[in-house]
C-alpha atoms as a PDB file:
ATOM      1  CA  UNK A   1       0.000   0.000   0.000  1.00  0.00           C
ATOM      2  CA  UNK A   2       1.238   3.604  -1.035  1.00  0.00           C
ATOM      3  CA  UNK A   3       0.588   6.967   1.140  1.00  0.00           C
ATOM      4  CA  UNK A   4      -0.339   8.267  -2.522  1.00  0.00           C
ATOM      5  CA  UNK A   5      -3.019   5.982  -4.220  1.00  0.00           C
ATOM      6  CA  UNK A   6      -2.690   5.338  -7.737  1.00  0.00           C
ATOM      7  CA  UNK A   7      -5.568   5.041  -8.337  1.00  0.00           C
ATOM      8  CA  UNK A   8      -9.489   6.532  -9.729  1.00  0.00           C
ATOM      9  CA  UNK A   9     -10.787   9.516  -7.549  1.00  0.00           C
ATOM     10  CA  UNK A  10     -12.739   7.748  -4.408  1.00  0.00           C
ATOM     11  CA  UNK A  11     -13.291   7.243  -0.157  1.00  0.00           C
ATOM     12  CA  UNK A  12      -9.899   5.637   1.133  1.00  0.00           C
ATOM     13  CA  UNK A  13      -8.873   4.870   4.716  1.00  0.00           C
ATOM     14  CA  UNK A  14      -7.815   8.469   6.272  1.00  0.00           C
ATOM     15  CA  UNK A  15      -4.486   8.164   5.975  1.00  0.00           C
ATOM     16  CA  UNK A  16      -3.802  10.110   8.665  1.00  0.00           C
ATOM     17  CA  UNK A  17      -6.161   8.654  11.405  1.00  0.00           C
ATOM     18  CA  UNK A  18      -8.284  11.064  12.288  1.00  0.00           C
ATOM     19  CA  UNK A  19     -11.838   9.550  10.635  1.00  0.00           C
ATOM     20  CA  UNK A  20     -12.719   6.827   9.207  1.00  0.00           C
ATOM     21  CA  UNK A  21     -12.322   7.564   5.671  1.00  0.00           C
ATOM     22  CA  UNK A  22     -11.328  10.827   3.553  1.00  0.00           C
ATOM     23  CA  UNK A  23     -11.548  11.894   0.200  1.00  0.00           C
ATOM     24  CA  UNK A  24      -9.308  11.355  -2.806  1.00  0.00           C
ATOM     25  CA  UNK A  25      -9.179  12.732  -5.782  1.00  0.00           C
ATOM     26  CA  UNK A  26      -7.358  11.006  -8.301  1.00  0.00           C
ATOM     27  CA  UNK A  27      -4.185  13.685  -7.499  1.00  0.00           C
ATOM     28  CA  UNK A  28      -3.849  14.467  -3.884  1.00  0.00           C
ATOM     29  CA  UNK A  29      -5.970  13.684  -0.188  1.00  0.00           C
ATOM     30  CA  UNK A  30      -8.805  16.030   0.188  1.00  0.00           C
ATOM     31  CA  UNK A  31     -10.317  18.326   3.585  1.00  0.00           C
ATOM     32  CA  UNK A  32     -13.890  15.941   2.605  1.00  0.00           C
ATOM     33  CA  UNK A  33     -14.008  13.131   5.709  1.00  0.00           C
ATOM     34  CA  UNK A  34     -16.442  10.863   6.452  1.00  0.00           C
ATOM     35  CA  UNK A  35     -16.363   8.771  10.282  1.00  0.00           C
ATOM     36  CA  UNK A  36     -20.340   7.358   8.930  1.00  0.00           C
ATOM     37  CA  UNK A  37     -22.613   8.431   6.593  1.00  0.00           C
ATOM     38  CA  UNK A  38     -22.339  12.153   7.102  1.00  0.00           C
ATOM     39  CA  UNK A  39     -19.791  13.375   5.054  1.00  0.00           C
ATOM     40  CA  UNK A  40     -17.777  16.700   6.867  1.00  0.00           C
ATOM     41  CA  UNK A  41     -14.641  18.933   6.131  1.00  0.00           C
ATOM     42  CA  UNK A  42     -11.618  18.452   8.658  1.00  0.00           C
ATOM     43  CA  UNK A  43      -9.468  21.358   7.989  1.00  0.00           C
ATOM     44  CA  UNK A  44      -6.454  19.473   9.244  1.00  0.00           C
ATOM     45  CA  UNK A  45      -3.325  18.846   6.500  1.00  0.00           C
ATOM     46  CA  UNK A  46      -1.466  16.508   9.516  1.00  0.00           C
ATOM     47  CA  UNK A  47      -1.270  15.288  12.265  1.00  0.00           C
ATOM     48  CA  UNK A  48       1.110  15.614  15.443  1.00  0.00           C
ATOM     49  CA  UNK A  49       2.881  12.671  17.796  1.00  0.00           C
ATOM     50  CA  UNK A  50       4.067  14.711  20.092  1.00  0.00           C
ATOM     51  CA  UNK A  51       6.835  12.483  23.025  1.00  0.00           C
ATOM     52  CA  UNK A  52       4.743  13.857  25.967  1.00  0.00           C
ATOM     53  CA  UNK A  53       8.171  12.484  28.432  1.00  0.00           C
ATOM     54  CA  UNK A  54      10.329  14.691  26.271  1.00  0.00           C
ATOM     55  CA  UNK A  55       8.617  17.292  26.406  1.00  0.00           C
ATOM     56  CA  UNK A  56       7.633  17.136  30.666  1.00  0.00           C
ATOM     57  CA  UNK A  57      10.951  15.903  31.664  1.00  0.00           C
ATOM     58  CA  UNK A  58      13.410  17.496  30.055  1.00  0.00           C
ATOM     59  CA  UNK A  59      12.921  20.906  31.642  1.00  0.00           C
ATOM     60  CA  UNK A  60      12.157  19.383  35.311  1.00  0.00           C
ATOM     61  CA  UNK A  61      15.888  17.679  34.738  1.00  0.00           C
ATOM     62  CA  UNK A  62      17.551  20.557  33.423  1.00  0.00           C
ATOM     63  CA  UNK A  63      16.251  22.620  35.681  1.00  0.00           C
ATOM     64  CA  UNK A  64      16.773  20.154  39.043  1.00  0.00           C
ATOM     65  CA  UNK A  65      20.405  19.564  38.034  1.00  0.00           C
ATOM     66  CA  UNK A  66      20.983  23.421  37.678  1.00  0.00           C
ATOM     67  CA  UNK A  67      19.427  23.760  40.975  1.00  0.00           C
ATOM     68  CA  UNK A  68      21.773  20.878  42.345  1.00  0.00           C
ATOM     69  CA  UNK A  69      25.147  22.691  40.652  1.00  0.00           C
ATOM     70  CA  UNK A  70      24.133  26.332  42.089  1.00  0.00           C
ATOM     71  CA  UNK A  71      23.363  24.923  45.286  1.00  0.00           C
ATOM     72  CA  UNK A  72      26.722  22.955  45.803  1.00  0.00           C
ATOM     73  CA  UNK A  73      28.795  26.252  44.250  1.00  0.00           C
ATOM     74  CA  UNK A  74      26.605  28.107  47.191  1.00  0.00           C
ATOM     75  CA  UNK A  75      27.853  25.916  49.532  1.00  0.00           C
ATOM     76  CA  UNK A  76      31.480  26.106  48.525  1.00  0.00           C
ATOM     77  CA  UNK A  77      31.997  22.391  47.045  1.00  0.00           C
ATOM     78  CA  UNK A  78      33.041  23.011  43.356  1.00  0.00           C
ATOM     79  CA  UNK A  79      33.772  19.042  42.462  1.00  0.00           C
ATOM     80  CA  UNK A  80      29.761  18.034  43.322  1.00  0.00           C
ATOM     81  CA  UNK A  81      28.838  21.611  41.587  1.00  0.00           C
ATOM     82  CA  UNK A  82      31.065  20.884  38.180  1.00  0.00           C
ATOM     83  CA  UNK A  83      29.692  17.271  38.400  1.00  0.00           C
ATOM     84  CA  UNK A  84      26.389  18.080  38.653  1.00  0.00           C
ATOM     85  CA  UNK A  85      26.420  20.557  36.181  1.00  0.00           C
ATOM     86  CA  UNK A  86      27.953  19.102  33.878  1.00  0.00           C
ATOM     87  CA  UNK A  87      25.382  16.233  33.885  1.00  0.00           C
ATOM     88  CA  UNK A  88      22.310  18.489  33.574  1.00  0.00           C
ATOM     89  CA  UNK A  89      24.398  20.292  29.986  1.00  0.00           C
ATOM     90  CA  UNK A  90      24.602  16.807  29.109  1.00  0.00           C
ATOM     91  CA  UNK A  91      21.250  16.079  29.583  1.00  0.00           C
ATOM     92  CA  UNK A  92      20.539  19.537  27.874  1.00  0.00           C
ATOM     93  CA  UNK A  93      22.309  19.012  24.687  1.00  0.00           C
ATOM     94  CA  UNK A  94      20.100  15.372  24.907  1.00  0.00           C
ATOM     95  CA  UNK A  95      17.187  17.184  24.522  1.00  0.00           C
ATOM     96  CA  UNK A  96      18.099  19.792  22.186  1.00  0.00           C
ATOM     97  CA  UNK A  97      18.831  16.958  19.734  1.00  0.00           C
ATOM     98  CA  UNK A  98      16.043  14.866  20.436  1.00  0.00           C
ATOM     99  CA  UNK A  99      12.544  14.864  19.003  1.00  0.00           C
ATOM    100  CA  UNK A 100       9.732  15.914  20.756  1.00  0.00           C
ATOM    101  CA  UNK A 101       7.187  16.061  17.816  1.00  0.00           C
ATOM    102  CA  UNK A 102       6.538  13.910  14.790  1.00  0.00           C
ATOM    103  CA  UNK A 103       3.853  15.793  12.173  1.00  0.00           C
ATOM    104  CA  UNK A 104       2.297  13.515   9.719  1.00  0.00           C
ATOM    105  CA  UNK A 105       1.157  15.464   6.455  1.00  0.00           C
ATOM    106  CA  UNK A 106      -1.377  14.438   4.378  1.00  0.00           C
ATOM    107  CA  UNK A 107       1.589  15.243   0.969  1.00  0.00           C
ATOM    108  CA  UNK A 108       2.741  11.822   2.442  1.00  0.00           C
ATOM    109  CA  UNK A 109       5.799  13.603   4.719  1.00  0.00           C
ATOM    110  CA  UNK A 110       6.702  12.555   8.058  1.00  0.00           C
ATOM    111  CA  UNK A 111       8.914  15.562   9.987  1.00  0.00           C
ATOM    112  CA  UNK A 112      10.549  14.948  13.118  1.00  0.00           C
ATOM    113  CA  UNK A 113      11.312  17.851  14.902  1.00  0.00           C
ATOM    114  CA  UNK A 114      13.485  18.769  17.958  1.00  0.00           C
ATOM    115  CA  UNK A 115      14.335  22.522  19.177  1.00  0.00           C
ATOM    116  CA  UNK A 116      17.716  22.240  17.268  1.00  0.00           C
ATOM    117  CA  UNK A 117      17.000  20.064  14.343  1.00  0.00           C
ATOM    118  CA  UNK A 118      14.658  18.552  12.301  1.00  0.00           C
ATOM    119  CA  UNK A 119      14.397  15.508   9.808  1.00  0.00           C
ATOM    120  CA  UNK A 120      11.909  14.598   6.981  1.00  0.00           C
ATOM    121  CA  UNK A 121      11.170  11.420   5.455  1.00  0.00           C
ATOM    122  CA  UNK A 122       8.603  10.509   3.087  1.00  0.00           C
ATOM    123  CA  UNK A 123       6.614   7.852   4.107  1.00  0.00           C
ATOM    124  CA  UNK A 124       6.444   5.619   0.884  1.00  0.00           C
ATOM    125  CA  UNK A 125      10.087   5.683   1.336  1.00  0.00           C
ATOM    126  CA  UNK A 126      10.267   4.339   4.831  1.00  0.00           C
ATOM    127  CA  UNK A 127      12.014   0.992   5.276  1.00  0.00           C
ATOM    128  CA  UNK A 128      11.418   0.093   8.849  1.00  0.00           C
ATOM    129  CA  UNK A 129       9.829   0.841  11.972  1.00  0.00           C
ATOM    130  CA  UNK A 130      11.727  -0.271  15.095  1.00  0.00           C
ATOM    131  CA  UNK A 131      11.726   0.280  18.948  1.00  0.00           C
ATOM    132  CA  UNK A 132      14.330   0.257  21.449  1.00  0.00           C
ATOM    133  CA  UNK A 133      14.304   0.559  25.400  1.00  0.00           C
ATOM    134  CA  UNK A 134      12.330   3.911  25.565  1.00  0.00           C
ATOM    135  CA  UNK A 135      11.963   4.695  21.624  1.00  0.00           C
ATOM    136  CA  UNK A 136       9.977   4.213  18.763  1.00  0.00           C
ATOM    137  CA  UNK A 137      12.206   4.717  15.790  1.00  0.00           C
ATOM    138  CA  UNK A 138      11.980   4.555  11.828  1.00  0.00           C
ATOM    139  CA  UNK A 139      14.243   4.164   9.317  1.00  0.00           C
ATOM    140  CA  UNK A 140      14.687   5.053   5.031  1.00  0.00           C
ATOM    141  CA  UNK A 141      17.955   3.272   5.124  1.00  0.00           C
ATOM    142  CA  UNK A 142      19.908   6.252   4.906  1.00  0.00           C
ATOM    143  CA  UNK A 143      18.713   7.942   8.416  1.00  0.00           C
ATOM    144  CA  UNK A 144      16.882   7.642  11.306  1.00  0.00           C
ATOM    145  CA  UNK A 145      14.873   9.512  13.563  1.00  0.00           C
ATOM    146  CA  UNK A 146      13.422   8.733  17.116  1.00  0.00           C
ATOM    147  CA  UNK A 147      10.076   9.678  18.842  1.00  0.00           C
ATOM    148  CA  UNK A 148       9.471   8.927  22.880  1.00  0.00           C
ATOM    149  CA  UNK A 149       7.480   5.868  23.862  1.00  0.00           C
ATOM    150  CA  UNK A 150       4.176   7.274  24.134  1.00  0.00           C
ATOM    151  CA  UNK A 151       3.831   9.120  20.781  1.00  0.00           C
ATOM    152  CA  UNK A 152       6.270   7.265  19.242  1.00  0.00           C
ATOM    153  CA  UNK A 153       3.746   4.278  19.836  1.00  0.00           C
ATOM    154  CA  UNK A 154       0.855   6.002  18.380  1.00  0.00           C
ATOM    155  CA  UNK A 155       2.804   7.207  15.438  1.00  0.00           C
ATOM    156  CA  UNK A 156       3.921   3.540  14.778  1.00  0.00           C
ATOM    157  CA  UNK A 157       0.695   2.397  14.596  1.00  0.00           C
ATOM    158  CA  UNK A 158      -0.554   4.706  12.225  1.00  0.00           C
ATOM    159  CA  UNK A 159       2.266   4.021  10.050  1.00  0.00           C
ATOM    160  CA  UNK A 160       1.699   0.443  10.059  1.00  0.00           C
ATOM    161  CA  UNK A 161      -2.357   1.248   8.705  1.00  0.00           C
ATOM    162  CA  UNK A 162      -0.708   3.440   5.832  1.00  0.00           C
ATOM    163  CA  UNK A 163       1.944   0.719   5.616  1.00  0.00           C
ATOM    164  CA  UNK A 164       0.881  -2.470   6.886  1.00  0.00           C
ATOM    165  CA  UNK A 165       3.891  -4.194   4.561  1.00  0.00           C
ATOM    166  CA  UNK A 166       6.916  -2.435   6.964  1.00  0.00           C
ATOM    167  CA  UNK A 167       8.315  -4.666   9.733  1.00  0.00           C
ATOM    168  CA  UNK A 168       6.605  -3.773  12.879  1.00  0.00           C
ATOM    169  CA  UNK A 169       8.106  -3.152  16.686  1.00  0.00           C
ATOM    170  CA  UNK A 170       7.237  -6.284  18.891  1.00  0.00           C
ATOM    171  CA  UNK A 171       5.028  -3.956  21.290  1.00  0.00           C
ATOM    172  CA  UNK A 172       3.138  -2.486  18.133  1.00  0.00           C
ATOM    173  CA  UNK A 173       2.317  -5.709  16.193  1.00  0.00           C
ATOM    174  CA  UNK A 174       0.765  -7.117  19.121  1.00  0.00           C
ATOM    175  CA  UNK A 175      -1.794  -4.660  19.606  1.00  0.00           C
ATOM    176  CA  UNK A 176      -2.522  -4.143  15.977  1.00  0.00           C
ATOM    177  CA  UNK A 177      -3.231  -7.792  15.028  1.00  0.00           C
ATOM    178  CA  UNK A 178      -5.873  -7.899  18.071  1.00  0.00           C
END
């Protein structure tokens, strides 16, 4: 299955998830979305995975471990105040460089996107989707890009709907074949 049908104007699965089935017509997904019989306009061009853990944690660390280093220089002991620090700017340049949002378009892009970088991949040319320890990530053979457990999850599965030929996580295939 292709993110781009080639195929006759007509209802498809939504490729993006969001109803039932939308509108294409013959050249490109349409705002025309139908969850029954009613047939309604959904404005929306994408949709967003966004790593809630990224984006809670990595503040409450940065900040905590800033705290811990200004408190210990306070207090006159530079070794726990250099060691501390310099674990919360490693844990800062973590985040910087890690994704917090995944956007889904309905052109058939997938954009990962972190406050310093960001990566696109089109989604017919996507490879594989795999998981790690804490990550969901997926792969066009050349690069890869990460996305935190909890949207990373949800933007596997809706990857494997569009794509249901790409090798699926463990954790994913389970609940999708249920």
């Amino acid at each position: 299955m292709s993110w781009i049908p080639d195929a006759a104007a007509g209802w498809r699965p939504d490729p993006l998830g969001r109803h039932r089935l939308r509108y294409w017509d013959g050249r490109a997904w349409t705002h025309l979305v139908a969850d029954g019989t009613a047939v309604t306009e959904d404005p929306a061009d994408c949709r967003r995975f966004v790593s809630e853990l990224t984006v809670l944690l990595a503040p409450v660390f940065v900040v905590f471990f800033s705290g811990l280093a200004l408190a210990a220089l306070a207090g006159g002991a530079f070794f726990p105040a250099a060691v501390s620090g310099g674990f919360g700017l490693l844990l800062l340049v973590t985040f910087l460089r890690q994704p917090y949002l995944a956007v889904l378009g309905l052109d058939g892009t997938l954009t990962f996107r972190a406050p310093v970088r960001s990566v696109t991949f089109r989604v017919d040319d996507l490879v594989a989707i795999g998981r790690s320890r804490t990550n969901f990530i997926v792969s066009d053979g050349a690069r890869t890009a990460v996305l935190g457990t909890f949207g990373g999850e949800a933007l596997a599965m809706q990857l494997l709907r569009v794509r249901p030929e790409l090798p699926a996580p463990e954790r994913v295939r389970r609940r999708t074949e249920i």
